[in-house]
Protein backbone atom coordinates (compact mmCIF):
# COMPACT_ATOMS: atom_id res chain seq x y z
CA UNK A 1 123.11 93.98 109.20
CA UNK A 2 122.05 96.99 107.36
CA UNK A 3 118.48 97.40 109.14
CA UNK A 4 115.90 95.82 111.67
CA UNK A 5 112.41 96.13 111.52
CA UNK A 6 111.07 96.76 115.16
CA UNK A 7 107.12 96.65 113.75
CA UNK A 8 104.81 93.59 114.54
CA UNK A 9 102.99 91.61 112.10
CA UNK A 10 100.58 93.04 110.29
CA UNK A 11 101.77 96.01 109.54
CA UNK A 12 103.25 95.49 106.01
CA UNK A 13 106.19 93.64 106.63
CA UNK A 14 105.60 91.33 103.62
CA UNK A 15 105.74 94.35 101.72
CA UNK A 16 109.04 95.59 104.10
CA UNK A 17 110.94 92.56 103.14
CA UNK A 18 110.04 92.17 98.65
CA UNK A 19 111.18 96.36 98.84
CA UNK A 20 113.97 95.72 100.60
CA UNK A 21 115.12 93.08 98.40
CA UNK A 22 114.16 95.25 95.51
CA UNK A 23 116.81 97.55 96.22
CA UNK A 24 119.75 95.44 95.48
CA UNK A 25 121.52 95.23 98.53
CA UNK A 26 121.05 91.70 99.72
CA UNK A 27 118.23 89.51 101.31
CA UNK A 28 115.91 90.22 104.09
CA UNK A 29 115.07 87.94 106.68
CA UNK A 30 111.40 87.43 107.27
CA UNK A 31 108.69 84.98 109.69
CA UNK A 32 108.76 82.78 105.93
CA UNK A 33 112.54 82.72 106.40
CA UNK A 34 112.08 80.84 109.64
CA UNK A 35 108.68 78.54 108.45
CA UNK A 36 110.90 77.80 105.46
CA UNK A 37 113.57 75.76 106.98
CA UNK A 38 111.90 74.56 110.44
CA UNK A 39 114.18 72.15 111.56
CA UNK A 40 117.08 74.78 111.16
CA UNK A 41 115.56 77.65 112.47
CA UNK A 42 113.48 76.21 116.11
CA UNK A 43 116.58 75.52 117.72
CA UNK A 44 118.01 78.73 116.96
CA UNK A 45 115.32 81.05 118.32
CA UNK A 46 114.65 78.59 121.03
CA UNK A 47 118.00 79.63 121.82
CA UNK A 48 117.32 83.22 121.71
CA UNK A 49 114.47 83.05 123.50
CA UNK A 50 116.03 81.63 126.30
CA UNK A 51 118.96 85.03 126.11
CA UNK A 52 121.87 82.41 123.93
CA UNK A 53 121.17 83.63 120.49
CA UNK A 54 123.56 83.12 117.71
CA UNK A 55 122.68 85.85 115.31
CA UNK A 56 125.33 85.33 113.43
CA UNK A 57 123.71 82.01 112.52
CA UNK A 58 120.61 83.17 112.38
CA UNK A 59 120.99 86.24 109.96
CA UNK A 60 123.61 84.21 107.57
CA UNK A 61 123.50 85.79 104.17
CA UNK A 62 120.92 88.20 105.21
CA UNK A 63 121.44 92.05 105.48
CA UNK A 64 117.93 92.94 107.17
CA UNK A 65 115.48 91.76 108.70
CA UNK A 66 111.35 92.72 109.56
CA UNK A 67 108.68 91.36 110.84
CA UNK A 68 108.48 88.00 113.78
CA UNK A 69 110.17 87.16 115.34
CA UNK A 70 113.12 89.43 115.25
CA UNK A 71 110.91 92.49 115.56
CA UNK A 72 110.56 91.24 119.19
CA UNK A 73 114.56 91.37 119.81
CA UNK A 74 115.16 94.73 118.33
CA UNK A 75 117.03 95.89 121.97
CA UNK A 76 119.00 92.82 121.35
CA UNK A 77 119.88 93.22 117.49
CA UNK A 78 120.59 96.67 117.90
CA UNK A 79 123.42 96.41 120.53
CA UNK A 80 124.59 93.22 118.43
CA UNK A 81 124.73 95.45 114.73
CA UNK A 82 125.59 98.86 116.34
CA UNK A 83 125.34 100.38 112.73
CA UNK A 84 121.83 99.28 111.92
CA UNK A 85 119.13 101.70 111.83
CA UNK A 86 115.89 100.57 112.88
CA UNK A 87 112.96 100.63 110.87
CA UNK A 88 109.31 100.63 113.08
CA UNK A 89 106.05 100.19 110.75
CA UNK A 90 103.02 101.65 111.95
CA UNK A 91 99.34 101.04 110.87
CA UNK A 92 96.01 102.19 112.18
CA UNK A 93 95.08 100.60 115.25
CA UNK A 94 91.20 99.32 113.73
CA UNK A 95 92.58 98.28 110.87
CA UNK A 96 96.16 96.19 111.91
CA UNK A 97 93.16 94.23 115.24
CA UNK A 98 90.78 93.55 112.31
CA UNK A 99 94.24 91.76 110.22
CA UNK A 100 95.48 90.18 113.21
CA UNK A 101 92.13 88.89 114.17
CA UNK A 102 91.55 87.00 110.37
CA UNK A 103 95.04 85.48 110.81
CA UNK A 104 97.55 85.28 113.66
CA UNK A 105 94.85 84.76 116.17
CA UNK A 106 92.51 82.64 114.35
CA UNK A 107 95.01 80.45 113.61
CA UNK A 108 95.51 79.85 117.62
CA UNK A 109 92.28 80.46 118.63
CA UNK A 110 89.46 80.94 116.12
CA UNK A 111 86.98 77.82 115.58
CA UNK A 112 87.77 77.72 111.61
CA UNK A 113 89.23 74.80 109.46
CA UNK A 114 92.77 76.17 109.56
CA UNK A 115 92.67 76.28 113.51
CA UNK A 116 91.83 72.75 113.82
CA UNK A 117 94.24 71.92 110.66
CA UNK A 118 97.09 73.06 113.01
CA UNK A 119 95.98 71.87 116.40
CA UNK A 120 95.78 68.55 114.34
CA UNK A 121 99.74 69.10 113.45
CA UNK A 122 100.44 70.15 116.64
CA UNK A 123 99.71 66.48 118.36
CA UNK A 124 101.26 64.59 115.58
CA UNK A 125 104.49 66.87 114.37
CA UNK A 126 106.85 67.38 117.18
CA UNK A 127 108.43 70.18 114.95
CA UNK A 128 106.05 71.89 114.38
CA UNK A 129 105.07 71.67 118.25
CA UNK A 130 108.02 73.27 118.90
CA UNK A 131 107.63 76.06 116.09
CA UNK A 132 103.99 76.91 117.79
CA UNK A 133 105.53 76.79 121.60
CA UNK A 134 108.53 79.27 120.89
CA UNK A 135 105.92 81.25 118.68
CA UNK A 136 103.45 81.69 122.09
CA UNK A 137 106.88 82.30 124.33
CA UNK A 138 107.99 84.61 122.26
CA UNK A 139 104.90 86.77 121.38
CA UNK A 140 102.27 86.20 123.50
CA UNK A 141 104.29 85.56 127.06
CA UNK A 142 107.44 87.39 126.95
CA UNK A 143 107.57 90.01 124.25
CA UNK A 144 105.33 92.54 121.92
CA UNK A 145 101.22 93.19 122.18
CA UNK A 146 100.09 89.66 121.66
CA UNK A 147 100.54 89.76 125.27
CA UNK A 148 97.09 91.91 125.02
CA UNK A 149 93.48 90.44 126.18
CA UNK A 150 93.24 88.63 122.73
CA UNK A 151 89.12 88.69 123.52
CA UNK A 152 89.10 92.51 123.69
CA UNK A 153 90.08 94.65 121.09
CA UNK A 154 90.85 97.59 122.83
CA UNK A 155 93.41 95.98 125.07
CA UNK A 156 94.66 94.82 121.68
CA UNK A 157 95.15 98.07 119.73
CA UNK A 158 96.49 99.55 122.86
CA UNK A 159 98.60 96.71 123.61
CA UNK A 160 100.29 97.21 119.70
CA UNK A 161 100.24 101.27 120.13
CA UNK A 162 102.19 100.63 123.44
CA UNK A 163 104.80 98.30 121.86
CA UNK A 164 105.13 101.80 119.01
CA UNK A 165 105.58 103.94 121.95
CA UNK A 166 108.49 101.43 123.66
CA UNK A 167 109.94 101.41 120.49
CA UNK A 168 110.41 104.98 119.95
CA UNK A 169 111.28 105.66 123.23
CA UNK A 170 114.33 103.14 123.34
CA UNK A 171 115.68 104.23 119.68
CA UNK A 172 117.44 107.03 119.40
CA UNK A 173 116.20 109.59 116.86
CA UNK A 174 119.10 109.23 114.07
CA UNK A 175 119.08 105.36 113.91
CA UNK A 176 114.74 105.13 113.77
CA UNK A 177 112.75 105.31 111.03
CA UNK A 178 108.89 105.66 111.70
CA UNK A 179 107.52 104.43 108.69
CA UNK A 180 104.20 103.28 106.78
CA UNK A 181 103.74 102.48 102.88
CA UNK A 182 101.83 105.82 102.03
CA UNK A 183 105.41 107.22 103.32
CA UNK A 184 106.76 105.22 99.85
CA UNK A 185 110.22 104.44 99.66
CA UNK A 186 111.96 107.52 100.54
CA UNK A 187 112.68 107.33 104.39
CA UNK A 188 113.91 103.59 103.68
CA UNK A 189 116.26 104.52 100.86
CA UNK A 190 117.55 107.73 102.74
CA UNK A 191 118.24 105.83 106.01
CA UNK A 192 120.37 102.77 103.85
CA UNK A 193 121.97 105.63 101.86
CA UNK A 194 120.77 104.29 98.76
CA UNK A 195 118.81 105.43 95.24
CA UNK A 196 114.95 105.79 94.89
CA UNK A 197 114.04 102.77 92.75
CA UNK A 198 111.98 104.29 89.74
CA UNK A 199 109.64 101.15 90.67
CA UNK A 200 106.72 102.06 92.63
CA UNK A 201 106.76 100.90 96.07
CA UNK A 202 105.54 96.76 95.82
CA UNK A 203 101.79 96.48 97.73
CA UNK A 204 101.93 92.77 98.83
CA UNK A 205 98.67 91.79 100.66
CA UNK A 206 99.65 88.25 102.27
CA UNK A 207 96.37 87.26 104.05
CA UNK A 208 95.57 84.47 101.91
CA UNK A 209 98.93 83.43 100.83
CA UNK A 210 99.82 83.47 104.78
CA UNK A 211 96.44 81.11 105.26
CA UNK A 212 97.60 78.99 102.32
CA UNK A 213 101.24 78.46 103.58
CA UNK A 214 99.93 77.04 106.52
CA UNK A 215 97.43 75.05 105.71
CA UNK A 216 99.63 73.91 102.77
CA UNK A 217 102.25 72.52 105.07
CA UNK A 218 100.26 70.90 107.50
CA UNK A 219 98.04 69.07 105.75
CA UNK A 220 100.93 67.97 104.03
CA UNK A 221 102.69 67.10 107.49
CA UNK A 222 98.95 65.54 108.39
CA UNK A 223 99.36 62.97 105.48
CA UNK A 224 103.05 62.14 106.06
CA UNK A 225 101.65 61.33 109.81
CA UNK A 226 98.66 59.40 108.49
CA UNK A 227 100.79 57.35 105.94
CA UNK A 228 103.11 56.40 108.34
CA UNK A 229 101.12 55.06 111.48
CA UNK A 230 98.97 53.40 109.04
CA UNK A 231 101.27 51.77 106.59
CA UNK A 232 98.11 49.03 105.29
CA UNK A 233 95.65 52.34 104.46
């Protein structure tokens, strides 16, 4: 393990993971990663959640990783790959509550179509049960600001500005790297000691692809449900 992103959701990490794959030196594990291949991967961080992780399983064939939920086990990863630096995204506080309001939390608790799409697959997949329970363990009980007042958007921004703080507190200087996209690809490609790609830096805005690949998957899980208690339909 080359690097681990210590920044929350949100705050490019789409972007964090097509870069760092852009660069040549092997693939980056990502939140998709773990949606990807459910039944693989909910047993694992079930597993790390409750402190028996098996990183070596989980990061096979990977050489970094960003974003959830391995952001929230930076301490962790960084005592496991003593060599790895550690790369925290930032983002304005205003802007990252207004990103994380259109997606992470109105998926669990806004009053839109995709809300009620997954509450649906939550009472009829028992995978994908288990994906949204170690998702709320992980974030929103034991680790990172989703443990914020989710109604109040102060406690939110300050909640995600304290997790920065924690961050750069428990990182020593010469293994973190405080990063956003305006700082381009520099501080990454200095701290994995490689070249400057003579590629701009990739923009990826996820919102609606991250809508898409939810709503995508459960309806689809929705149908497989449907098809099978009600064979004569």
């Amino acid at each position: 393990m080359k690097l681990i992103g210590a920044g929350v959701a949100r705050t490019a990490t789409t972007t964090q993971m097509v870069a760092l794959e852009m660069l040549g030196i092997g693939r980056c594990y990502h939140m998709r990663d773990m949606m990807s291949d459910l039944e693989r991967s909910v047993p694992l961080w079930e597993a790390a959640r409750d402190g028996k992780a098996d990183w070596a399983t989980i990061f096979d064939g990977y050489v970094t990783t960003v974003d959830w939920p391995s952001a929230f086990f930076y301490r962790e990863l960084m005592e496991v790959y003593p060599d790895a630096k550690v790369l925290l995204s930032v983002r304005d506080g205003q802007a990252w509550e207004a990103s994380m309001r259109e997606t992470v939390y109105a998926m669990f608790y806004g009053d839109s179509v995709m809300a009620h799409v997954l509450r649906a697959r939550y009472h009829v997949d028992p995978l994908w049960r288990r994906y949204m329970d170690v998702v709320a363990s992980i974030s929103f009980e034991q680790y990172g600001p989703y443990a914020g007042n989710h109604h109040d958007r102060a406690s939110l921004i300050g909640a995600m500005e304290g997790w920065n703080e924690q961050v750069k507190a428990h990182v020593p200087a010469d293994r973190l790297v405080v990063w956003q996209p305006s700082d381009g690809w520099e501080p990454i490609c200095d701290a994995l000691g490689v070249p400057v790609p003579s590629e701009p830096l990739p923009r990826v805005n996820d919102t609606q692809g991250f809508k898409d690949m939810l709503i995508g998957g459960s309806l689809q899980a929705l149908d497989g449900w449907w098809r099978e208690t009600h064979p004569e339909a």
